[in-house]
PDB file of N, CA and C in Angstrom:
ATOM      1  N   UNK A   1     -43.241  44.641-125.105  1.00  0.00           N
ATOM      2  CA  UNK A   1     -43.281  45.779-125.991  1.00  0.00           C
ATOM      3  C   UNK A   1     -44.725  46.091-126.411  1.00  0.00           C
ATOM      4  N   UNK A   2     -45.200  44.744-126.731  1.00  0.00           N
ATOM      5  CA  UNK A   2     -46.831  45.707-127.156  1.00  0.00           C
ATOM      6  C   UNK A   2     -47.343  45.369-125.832  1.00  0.00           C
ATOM      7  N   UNK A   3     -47.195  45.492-124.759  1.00  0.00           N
ATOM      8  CA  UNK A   3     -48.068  46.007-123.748  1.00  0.00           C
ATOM      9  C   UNK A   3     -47.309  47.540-123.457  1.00  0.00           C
ATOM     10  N   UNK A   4     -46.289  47.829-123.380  1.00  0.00           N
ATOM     11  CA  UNK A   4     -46.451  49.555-123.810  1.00  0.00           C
ATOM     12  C   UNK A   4     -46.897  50.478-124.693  1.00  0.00           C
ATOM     13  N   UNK A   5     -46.928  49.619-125.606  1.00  0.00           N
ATOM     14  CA  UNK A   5     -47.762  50.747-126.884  1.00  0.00           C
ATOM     15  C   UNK A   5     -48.798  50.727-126.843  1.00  0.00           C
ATOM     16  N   UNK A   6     -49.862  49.432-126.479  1.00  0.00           N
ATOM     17  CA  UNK A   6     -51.553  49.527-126.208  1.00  0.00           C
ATOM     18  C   UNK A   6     -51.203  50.529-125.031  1.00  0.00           C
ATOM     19  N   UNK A   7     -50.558  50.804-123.761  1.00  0.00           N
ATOM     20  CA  UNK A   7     -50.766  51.371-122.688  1.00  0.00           C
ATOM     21  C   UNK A   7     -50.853  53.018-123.593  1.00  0.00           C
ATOM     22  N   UNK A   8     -49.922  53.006-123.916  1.00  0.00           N
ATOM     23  CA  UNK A   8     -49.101  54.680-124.869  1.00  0.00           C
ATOM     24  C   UNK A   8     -50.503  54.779-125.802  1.00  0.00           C
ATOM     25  N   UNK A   9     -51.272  54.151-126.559  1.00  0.00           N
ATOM     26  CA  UNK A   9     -52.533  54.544-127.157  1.00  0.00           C
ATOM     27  C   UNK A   9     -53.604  55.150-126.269  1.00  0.00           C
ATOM     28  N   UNK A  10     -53.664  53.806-125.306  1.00  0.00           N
ATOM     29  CA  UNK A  10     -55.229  54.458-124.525  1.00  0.00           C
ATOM     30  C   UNK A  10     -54.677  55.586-123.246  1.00  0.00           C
ATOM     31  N   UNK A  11     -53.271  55.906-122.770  1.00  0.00           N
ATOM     32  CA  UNK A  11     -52.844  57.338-122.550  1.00  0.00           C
ATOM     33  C   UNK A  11     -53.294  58.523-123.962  1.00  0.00           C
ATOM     34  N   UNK A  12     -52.953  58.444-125.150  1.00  0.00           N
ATOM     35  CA  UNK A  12     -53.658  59.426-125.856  1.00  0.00           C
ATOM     36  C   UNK A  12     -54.783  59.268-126.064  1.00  0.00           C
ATOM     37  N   UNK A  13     -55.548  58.616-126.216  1.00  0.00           N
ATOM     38  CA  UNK A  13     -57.180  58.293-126.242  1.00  0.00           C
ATOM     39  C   UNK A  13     -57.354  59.109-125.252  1.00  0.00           C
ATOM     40  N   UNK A  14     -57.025  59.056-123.757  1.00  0.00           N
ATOM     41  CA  UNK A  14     -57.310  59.618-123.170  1.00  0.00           C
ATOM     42  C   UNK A  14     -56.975  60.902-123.097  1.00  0.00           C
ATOM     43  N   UNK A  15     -55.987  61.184-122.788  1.00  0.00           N
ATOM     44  CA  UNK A  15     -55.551  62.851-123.123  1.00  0.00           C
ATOM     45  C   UNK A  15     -56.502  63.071-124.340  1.00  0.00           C
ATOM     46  N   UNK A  16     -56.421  63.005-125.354  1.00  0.00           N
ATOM     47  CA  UNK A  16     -57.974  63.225-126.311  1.00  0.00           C
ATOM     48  C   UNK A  16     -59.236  63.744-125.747  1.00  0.00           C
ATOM     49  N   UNK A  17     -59.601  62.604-124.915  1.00  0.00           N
ATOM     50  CA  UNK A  17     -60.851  63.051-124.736  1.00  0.00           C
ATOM     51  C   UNK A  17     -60.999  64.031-123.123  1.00  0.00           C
ATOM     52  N   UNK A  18     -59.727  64.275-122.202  1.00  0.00           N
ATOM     53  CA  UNK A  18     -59.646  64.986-121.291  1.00  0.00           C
ATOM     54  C   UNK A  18     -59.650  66.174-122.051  1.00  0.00           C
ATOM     55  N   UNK A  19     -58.922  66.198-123.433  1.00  0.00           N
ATOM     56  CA  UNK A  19     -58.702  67.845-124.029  1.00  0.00           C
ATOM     57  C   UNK A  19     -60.616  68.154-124.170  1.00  0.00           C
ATOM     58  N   UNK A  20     -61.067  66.738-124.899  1.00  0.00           N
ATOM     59  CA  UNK A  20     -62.585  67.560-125.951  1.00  0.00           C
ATOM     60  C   UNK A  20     -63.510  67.843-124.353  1.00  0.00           C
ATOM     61  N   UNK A  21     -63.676  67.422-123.113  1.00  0.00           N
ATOM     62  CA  UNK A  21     -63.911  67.792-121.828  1.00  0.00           C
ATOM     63  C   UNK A  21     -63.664  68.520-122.060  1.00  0.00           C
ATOM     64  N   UNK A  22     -62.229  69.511-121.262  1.00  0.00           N
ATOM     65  CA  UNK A  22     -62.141  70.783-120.971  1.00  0.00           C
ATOM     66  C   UNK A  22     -62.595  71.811-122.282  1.00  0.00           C
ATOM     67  N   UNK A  23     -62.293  71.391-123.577  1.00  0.00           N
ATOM     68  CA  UNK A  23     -63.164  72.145-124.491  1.00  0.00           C
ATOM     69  C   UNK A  23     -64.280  72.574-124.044  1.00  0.00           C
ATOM     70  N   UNK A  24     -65.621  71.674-123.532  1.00  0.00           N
ATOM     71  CA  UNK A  24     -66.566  71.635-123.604  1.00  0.00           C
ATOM     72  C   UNK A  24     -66.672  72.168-122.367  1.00  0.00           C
ATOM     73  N   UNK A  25     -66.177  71.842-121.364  1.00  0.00           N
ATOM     74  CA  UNK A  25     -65.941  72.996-120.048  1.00  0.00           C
ATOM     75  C   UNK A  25     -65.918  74.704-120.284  1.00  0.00           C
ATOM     76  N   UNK A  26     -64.865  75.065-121.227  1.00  0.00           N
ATOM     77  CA  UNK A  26     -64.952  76.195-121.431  1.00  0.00           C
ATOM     78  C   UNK A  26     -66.415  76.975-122.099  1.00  0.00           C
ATOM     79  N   UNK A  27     -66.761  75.729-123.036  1.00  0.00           N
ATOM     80  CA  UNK A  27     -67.549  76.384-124.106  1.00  0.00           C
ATOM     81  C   UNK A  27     -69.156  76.656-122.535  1.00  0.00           C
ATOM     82  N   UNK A  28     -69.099  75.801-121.895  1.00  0.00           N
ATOM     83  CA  UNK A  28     -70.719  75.722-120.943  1.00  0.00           C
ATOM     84  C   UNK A  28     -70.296  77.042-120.195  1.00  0.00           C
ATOM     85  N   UNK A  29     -69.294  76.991-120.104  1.00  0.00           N
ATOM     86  CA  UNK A  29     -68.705  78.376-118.892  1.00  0.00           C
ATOM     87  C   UNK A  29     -68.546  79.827-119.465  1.00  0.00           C
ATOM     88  N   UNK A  30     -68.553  79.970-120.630  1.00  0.00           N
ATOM     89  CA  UNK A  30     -68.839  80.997-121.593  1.00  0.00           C
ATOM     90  C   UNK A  30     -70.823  81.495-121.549  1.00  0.00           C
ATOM     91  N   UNK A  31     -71.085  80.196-122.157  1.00  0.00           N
ATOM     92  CA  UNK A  31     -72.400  79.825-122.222  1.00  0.00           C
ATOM     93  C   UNK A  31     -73.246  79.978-121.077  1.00  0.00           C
ATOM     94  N   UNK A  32     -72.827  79.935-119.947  1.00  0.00           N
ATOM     95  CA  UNK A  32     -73.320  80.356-118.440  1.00  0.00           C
ATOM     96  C   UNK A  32     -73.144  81.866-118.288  1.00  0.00           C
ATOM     97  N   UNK A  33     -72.387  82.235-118.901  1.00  0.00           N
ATOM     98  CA  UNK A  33     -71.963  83.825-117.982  1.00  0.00           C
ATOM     99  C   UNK A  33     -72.632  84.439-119.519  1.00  0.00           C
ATOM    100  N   UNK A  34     -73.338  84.067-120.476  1.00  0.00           N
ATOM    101  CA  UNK A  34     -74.036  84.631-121.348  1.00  0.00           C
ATOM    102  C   UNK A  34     -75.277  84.912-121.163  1.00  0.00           C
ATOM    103  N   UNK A  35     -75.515  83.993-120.616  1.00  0.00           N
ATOM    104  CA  UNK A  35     -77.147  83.840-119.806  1.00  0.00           C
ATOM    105  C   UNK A  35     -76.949  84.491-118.515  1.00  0.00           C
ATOM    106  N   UNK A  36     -75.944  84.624-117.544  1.00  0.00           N
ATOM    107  CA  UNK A  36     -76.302  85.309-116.761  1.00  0.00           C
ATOM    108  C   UNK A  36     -76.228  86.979-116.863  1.00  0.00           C
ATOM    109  N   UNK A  37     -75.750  87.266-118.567  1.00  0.00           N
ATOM    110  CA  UNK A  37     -75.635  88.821-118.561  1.00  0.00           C
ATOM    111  C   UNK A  37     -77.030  89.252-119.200  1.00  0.00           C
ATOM    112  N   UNK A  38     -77.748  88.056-119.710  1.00  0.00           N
ATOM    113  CA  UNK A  38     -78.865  88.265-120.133  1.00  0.00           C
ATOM    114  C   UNK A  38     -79.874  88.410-118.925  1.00  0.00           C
ATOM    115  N   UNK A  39     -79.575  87.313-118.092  1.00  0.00           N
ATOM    116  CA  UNK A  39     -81.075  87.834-117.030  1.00  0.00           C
ATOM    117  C   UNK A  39     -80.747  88.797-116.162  1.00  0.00           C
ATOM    118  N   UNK A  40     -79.418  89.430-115.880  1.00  0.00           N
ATOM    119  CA  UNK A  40     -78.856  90.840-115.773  1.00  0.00           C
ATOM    120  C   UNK A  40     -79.563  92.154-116.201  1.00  0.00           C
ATOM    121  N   UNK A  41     -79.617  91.742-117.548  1.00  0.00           N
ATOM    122  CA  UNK A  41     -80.584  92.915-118.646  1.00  0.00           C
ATOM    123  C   UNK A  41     -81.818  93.023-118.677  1.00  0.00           C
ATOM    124  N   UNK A  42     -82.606  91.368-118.217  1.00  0.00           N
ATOM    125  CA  UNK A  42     -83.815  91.446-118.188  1.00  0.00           C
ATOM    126  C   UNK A  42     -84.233  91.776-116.903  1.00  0.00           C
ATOM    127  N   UNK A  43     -83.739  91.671-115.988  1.00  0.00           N
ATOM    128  CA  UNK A  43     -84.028  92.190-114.500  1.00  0.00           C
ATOM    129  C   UNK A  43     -83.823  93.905-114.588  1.00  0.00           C
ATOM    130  N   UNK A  44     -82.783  94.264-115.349  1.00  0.00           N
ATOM    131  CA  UNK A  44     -83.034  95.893-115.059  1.00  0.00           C
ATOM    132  C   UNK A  44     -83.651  96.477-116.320  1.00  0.00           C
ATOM    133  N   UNK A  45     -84.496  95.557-117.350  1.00  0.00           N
ATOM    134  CA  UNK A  45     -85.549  96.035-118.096  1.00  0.00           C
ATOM    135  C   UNK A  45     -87.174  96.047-117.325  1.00  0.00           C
ATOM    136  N   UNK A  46     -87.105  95.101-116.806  1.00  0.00           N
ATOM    137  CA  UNK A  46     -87.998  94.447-115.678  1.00  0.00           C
ATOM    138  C   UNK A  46     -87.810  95.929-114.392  1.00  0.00           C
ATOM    139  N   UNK A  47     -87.299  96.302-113.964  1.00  0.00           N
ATOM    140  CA  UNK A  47     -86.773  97.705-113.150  1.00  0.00           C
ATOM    141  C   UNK A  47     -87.376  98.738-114.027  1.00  0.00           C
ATOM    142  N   UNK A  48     -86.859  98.854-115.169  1.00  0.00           N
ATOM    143  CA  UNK A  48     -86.936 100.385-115.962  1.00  0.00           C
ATOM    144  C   UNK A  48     -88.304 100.146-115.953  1.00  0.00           C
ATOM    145  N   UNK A  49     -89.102  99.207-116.506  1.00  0.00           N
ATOM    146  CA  UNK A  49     -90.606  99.157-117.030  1.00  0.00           C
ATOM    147  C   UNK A  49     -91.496  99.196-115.572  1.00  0.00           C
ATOM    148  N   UNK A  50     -91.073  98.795-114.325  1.00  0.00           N
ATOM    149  CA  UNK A  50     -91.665  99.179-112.884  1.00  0.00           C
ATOM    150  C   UNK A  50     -91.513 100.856-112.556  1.00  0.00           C
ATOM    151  N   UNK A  51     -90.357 101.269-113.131  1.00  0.00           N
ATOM    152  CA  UNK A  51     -89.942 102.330-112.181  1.00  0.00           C
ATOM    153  C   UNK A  51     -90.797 103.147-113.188  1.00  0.00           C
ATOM    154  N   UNK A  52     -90.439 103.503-114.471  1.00  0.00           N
ATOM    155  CA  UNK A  52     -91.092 104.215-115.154  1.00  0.00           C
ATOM    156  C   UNK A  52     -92.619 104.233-115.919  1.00  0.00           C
ATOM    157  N   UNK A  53     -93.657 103.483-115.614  1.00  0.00           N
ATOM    158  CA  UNK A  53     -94.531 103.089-116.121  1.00  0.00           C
ATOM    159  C   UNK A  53     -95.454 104.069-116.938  1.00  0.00           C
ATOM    160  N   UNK A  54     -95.092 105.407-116.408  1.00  0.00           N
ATOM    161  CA  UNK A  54     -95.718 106.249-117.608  1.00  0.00           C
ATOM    162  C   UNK A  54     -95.330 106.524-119.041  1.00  0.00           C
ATOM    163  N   UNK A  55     -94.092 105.597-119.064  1.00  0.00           N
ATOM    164  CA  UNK A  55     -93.581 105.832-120.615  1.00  0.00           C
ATOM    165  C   UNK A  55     -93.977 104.626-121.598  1.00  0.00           C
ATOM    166  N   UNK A  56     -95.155 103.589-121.031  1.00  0.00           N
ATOM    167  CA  UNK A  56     -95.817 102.741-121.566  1.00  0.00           C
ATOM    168  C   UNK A  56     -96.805 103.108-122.434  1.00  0.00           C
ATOM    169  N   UNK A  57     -97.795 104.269-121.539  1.00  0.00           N
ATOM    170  CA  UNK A  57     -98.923 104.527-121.952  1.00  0.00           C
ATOM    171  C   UNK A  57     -98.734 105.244-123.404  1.00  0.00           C
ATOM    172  N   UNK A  58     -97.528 106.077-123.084  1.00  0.00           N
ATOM    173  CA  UNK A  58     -97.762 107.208-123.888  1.00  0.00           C
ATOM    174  C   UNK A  58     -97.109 106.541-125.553  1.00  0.00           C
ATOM    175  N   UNK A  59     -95.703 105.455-125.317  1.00  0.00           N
ATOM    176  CA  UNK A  59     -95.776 104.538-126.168  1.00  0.00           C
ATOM    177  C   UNK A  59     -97.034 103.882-127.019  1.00  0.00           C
ATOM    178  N   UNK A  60     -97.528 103.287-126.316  1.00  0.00           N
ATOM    179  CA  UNK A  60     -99.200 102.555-127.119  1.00  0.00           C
ATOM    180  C   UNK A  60     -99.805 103.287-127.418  1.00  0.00           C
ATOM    181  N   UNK A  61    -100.231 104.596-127.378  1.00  0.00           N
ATOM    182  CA  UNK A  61    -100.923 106.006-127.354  1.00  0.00           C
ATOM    183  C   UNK A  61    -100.063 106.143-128.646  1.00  0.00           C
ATOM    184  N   UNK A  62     -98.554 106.045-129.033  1.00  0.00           N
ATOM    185  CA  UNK A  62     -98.011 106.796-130.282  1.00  0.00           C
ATOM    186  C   UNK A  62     -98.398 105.690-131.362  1.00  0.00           C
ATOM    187  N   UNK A  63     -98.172 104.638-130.888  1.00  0.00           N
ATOM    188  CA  UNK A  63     -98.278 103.390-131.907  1.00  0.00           C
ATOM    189  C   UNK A  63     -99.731 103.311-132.799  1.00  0.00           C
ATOM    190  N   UNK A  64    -100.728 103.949-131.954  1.00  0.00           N
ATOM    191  CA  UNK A  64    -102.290 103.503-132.347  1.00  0.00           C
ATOM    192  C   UNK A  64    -102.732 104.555-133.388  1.00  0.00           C
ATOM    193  N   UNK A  65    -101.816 105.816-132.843  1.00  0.00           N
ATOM    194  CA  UNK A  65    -101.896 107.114-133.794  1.00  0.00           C
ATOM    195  C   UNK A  65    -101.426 106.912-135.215  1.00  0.00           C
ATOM    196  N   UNK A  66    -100.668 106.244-134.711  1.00  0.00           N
ATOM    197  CA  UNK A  66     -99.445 106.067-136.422  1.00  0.00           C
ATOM    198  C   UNK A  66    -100.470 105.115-137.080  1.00  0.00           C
ATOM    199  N   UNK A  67    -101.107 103.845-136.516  1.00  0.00           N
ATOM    200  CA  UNK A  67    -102.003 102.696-137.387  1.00  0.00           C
ATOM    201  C   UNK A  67    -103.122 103.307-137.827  1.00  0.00           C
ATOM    202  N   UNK A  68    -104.218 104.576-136.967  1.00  0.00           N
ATOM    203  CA  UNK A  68    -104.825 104.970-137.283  1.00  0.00           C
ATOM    204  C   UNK A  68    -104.853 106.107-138.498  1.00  0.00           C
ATOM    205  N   UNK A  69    -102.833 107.080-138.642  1.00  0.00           N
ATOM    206  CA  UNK A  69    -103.285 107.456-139.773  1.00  0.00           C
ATOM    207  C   UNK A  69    -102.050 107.305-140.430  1.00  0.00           C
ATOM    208  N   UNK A  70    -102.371 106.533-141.627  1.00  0.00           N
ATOM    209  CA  UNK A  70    -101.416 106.323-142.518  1.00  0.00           C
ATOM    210  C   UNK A  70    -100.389 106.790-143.420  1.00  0.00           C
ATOM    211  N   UNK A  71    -100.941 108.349-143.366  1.00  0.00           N
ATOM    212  CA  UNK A  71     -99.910 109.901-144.477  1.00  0.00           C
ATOM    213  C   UNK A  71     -99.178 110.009-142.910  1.00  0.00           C
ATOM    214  N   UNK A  72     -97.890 110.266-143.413  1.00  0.00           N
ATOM    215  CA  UNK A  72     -97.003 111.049-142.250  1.00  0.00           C
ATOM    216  C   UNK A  72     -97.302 112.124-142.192  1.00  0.00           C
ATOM    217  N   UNK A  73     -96.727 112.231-140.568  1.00  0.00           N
ATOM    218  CA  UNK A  73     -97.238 113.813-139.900  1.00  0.00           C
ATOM    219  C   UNK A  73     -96.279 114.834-140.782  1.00  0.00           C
ATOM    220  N   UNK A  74     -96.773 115.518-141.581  1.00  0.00           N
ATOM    221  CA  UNK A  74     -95.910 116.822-141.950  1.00  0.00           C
ATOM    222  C   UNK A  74     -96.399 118.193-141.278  1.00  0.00           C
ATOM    223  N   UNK A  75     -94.846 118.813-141.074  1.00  0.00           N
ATOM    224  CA  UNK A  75     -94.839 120.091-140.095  1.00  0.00           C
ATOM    225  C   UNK A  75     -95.873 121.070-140.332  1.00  0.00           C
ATOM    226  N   UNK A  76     -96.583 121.399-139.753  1.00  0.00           N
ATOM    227  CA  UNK A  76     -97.415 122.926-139.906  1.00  0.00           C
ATOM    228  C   UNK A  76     -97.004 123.806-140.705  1.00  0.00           C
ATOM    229  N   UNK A  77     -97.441 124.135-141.860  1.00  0.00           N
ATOM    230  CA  UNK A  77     -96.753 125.559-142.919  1.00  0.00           C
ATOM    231  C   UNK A  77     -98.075 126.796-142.234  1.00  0.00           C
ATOM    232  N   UNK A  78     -97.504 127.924-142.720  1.00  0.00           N
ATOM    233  CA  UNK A  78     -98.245 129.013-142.674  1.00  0.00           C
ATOM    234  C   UNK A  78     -99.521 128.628-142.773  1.00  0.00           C
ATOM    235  N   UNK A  79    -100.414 128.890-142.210  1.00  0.00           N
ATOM    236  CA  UNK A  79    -101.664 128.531-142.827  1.00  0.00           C
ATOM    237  C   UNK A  79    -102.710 127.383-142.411  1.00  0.00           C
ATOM    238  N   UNK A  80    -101.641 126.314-141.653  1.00  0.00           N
ATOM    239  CA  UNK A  80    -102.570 125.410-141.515  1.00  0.00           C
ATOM    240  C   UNK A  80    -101.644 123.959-141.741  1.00  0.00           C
ATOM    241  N   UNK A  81    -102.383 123.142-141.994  1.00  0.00           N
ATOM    242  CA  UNK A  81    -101.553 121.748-142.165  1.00  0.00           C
ATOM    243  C   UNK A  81    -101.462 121.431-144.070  1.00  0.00           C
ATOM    244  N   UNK A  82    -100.487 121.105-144.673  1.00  0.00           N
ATOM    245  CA  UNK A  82    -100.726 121.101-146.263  1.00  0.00           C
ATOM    246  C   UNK A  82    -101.796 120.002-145.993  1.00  0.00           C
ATOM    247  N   UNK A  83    -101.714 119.078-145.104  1.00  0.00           N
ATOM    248  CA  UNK A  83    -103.119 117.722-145.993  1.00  0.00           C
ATOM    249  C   UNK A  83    -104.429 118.258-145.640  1.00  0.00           C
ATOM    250  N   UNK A  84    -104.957 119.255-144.313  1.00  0.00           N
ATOM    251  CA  UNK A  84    -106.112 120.401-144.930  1.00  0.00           C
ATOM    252  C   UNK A  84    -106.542 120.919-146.335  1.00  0.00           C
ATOM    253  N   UNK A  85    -105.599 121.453-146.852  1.00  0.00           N
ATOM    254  CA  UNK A  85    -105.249 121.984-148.227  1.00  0.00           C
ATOM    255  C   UNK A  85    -105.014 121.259-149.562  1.00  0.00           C
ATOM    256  N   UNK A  86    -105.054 119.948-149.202  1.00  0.00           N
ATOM    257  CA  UNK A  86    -104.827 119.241-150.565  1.00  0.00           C
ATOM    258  C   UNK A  86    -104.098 119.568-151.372  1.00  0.00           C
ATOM    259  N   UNK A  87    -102.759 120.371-151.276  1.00  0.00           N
ATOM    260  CA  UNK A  87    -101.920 121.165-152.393  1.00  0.00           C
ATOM    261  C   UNK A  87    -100.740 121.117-151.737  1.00  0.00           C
ATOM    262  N   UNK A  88     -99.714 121.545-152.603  1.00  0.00           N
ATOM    263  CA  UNK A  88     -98.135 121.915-152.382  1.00  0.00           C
ATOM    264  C   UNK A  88     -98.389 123.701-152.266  1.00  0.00           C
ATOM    265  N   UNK A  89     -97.377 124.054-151.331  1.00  0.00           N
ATOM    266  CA  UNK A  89     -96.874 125.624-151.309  1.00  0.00           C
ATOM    267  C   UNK A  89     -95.219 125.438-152.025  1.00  0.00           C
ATOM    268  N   UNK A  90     -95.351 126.528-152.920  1.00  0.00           N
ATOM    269  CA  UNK A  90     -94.477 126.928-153.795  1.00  0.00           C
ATOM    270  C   UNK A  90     -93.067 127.384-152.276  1.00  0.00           C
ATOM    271  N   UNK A  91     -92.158 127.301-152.033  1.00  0.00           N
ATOM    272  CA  UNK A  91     -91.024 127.777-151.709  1.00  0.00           C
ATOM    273  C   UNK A  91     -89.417 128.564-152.474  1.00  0.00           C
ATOM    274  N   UNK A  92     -89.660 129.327-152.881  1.00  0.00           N
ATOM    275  CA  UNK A  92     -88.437 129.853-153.487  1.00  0.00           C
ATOM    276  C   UNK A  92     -86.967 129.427-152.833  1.00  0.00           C
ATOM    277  N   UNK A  93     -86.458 128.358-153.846  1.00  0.00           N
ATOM    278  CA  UNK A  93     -85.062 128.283-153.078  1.00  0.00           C
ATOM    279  C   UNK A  93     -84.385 128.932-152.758  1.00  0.00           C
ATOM    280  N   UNK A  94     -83.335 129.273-151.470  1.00  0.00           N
ATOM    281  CA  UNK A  94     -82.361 130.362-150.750  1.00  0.00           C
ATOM    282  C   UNK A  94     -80.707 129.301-150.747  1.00  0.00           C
ATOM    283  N   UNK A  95     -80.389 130.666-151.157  1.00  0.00           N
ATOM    284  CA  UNK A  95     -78.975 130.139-151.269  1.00  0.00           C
ATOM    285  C   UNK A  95     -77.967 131.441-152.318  1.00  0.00           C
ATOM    286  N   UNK A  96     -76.637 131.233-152.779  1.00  0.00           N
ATOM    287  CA  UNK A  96     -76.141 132.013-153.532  1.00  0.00           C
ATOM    288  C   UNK A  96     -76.491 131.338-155.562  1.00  0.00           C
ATOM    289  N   UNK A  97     -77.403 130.602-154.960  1.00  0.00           N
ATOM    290  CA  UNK A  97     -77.385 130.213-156.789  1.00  0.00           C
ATOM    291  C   UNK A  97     -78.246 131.014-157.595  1.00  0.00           C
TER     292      UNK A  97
END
């Protein structure tokens, strides 16, 4: 009798640790096809940045503009640019009020 029940333990011991395996099977096999959707993305970022290379320049070209001036670009009014002018233009609100 207790040589079936030590047998009946280290059968679940084992089934135990066959389950935390295939756990860990699934989890690497998840974990693989994550990484391979990533170097997926980086290969056709790696593509876009070959194929298109003029949309680099003009990128670093916007970036250096913006560091160099610090007031945001506001739209052209009549007249000129308001930060020429150092002032606000009056606008009369439109509407039914």
């Amino acid at each position: 009798m207790l040589g079936l029940e030590h047998s009946r333990d280290n059968s679940c011991v084992r089934c135990h640790q066959v389950n935390d395996l295939l756990s860990l099977v699934a989890e690497l096999k998840e974990e693989v096809e994550r990484l391979r959707n990533i170097r997926e993305c980086e290969r056709e970022i790696d593509w876009w940045s070959r194929t298109l290379p003029s949309v680099r320049p003009r990128q670093q070209e916007a970036a250096l503009q913006e560091a160099e001036d610090p007031l945001p670009s506001f739209p052209k009014a009549e007249g000129g640019d308001l930060r020429d002018r150092g002032g606000w233009k009056w606008v009369p609100a439109q509407g039914n009020r």
